[in-house]
Protein backbone atom coordinates (compact mmCIF):
# COMPACT_ATOMS: atom_id res chain seq x y z
CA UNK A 1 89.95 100.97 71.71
CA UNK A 2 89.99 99.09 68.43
CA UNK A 3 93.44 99.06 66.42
CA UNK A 4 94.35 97.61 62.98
CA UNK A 5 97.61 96.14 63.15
CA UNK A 6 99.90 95.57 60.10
CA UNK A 7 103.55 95.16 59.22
CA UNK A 8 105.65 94.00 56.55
CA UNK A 9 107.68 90.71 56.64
CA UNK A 10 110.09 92.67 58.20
CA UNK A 11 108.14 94.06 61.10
CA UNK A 12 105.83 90.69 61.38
CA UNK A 13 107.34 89.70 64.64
CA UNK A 14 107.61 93.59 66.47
CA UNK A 15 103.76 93.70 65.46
CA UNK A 16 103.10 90.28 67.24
CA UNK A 17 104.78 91.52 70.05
CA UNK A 18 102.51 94.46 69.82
CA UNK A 19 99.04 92.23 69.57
CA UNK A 20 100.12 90.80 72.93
CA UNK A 21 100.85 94.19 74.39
CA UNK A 22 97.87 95.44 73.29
CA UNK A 23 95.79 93.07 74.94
CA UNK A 24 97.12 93.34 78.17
CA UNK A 25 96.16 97.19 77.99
CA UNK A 26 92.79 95.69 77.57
CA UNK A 27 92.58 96.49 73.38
CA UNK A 28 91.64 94.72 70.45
CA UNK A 29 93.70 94.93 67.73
CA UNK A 30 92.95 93.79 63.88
CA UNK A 31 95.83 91.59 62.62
CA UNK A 32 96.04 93.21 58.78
CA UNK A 33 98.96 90.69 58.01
CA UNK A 34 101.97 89.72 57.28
CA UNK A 35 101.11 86.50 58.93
CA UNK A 36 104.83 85.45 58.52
CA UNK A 37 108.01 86.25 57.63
CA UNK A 38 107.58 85.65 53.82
CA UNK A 39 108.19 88.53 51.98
CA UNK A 40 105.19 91.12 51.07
CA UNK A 41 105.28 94.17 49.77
CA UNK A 42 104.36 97.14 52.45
CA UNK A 43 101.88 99.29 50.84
CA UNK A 44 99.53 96.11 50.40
CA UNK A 45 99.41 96.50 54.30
CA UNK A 46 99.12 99.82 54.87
CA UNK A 47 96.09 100.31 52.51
CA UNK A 48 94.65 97.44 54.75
CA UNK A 49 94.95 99.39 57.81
CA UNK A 50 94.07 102.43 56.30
CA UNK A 51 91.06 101.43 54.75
CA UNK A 52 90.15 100.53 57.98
CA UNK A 53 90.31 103.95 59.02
CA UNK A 54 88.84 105.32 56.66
CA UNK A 55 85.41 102.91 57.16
CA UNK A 56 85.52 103.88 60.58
CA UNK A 57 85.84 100.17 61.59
CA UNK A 58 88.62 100.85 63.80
CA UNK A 59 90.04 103.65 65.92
CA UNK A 60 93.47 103.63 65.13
CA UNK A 61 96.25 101.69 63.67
CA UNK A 62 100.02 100.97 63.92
CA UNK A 63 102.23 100.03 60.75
CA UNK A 64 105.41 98.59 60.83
CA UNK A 65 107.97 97.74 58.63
CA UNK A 66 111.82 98.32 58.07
CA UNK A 67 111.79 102.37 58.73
CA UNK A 68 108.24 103.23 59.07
CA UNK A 69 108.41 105.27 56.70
CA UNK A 70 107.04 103.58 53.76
CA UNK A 71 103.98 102.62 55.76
CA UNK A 72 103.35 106.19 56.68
CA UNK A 73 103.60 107.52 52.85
CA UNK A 74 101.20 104.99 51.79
CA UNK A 75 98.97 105.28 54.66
CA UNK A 76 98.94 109.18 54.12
CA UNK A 77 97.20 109.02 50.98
CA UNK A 78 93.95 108.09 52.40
CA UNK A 79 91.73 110.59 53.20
CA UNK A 80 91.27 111.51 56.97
CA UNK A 81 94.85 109.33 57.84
CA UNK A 82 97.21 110.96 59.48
CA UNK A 83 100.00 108.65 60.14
CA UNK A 84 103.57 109.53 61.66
CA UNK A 85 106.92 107.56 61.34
CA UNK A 86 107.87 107.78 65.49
CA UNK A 87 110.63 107.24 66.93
CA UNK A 88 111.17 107.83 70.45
CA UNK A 89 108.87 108.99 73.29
CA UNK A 90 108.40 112.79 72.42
CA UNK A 91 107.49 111.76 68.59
CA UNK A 92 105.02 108.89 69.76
CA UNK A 93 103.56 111.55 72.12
CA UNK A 94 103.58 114.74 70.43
CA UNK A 95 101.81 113.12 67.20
CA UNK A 96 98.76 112.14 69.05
CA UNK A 97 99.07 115.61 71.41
CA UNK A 98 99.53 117.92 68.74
CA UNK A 99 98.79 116.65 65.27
CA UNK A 100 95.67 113.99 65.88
CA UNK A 101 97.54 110.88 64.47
CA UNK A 102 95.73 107.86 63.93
CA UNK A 103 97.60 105.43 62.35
CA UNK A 104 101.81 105.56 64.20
CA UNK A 105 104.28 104.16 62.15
CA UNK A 106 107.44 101.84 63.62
CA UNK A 107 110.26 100.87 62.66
CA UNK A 108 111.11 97.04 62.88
CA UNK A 109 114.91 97.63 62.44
CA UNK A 110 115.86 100.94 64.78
CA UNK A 111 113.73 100.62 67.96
CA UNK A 112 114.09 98.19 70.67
CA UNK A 113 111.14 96.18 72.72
CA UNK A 114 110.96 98.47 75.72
CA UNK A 115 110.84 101.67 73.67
CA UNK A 116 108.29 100.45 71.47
CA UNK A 117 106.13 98.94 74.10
CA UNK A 118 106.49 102.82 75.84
CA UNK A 119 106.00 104.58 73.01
CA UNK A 120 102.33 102.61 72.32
CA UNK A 121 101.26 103.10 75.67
CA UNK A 122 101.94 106.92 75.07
CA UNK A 123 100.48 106.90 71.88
CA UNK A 124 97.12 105.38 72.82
CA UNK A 125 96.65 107.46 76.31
CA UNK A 126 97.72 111.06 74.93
CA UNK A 127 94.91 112.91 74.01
CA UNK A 128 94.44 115.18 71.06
CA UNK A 129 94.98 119.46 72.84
CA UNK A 130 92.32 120.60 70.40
CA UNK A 131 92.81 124.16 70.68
CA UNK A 132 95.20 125.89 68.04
CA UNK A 133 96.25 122.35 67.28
CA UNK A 134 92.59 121.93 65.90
CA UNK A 135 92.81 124.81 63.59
CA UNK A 136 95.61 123.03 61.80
CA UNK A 137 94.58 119.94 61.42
CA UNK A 138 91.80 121.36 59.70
CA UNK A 139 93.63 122.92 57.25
CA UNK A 140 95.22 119.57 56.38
CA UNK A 141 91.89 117.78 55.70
CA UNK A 142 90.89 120.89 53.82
CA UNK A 143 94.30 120.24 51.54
CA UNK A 144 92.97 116.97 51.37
CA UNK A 145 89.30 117.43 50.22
CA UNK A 146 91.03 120.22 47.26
CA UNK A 147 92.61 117.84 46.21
CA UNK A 148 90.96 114.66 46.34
CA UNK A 149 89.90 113.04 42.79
CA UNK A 150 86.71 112.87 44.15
CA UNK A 151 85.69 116.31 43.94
C-alpha cells in the first residue's frame, strides 16, 4: 500500500516514527512535510495529503498534528476524503470497518508510541464491511457532489 504522510511541526517526530513503522509492514509512505520542527501551519499539510487522494496517487494517508483534529477538518473538504480524528483501537478500527476512511488523523500530544503503532497496523489491515455500511457512505459522497462548487 502507498500512504501520504504529513504532520504539523508538532506531530513531525510521531510521523517519522510512523515512516519507519510503515516500512517494516512492508509500505511506502509519501513524506508530505513538516521536515522539522519549525513551525507550519496544518492545513498546508493536509491539502498535501489530500490532494494526493484525491489524484489517486496514493491509497491512503495519515495526518498528524496537536489533536488531529484540525487535519481531519481540512482534509474533509476534499472530495472523496474521508478522514477520522482516532484515538484508540476501536476508533482506528471501526473507521476503516465501518465508514471507509482513507486518510486517519493522530494526535501528536494525547497518544503514546505503542498505541499509535497498534492503531496503524489496525487501520491499514481492517477492511471496509461493504454491506449497509456501503449504502452510507454513498450518501456522503452524494452530499458531497450537491454540494460541490463544481456542479
Amino acid at each position: 500500500m502507498k500512504i501520504a504522510i504529513g504532520s504539523d511541526h508538532r506531530g513531525f517526530e510521531v510521523k517519522t516514527k510512523i515512516i519507519e513503522h510503515l516500512k517494516k509492514l512492508g509500505h511506502d509512505s509519501v513524506d508530505c512535510g513538516a521536515h522539522d520542527c519549525n513551525s507550519i501551519d496544518y492545513p498546508d499539510i493536509a491539502t498535501a495529503v489530500a490532494e494526493k487522494i484525491v489524484s489517486g496517487e496514493v491509497d491512503r494517508g495519515i495526518l498528524i498534528c496537536g489533536s488531529g483534529i484540525g487535519m481531519a477538518i481540512t482534509a474533509n473538504k476534499f472530495p472523496g476524503v474521508r478522514a477520522a480524528t482516532c484515538h484508540d483501537d476501536l476508533t482506528a478500527e471501526m473507521s476503516r470497518r465501518h465508514n471507509n476512511v482513507n486518510v486517519m488523523c493522530l494526535s501528536a500530544d494525547l497518544l503514546g508510541e505503542r498505541l499509535i503503532d497498534r492503531m496503524v497496523d489496525l487501520w491499514i489491515t481492517t477492511e471496509f464491511e461493504k454491506g449497509r455500511h456501503q449504502r452510507r457512505v454513498d450518501k456522503i459522497t452524494e452530499v458531497e457532489k450537491r454540494f460541490s462548487k463544481d456542479d
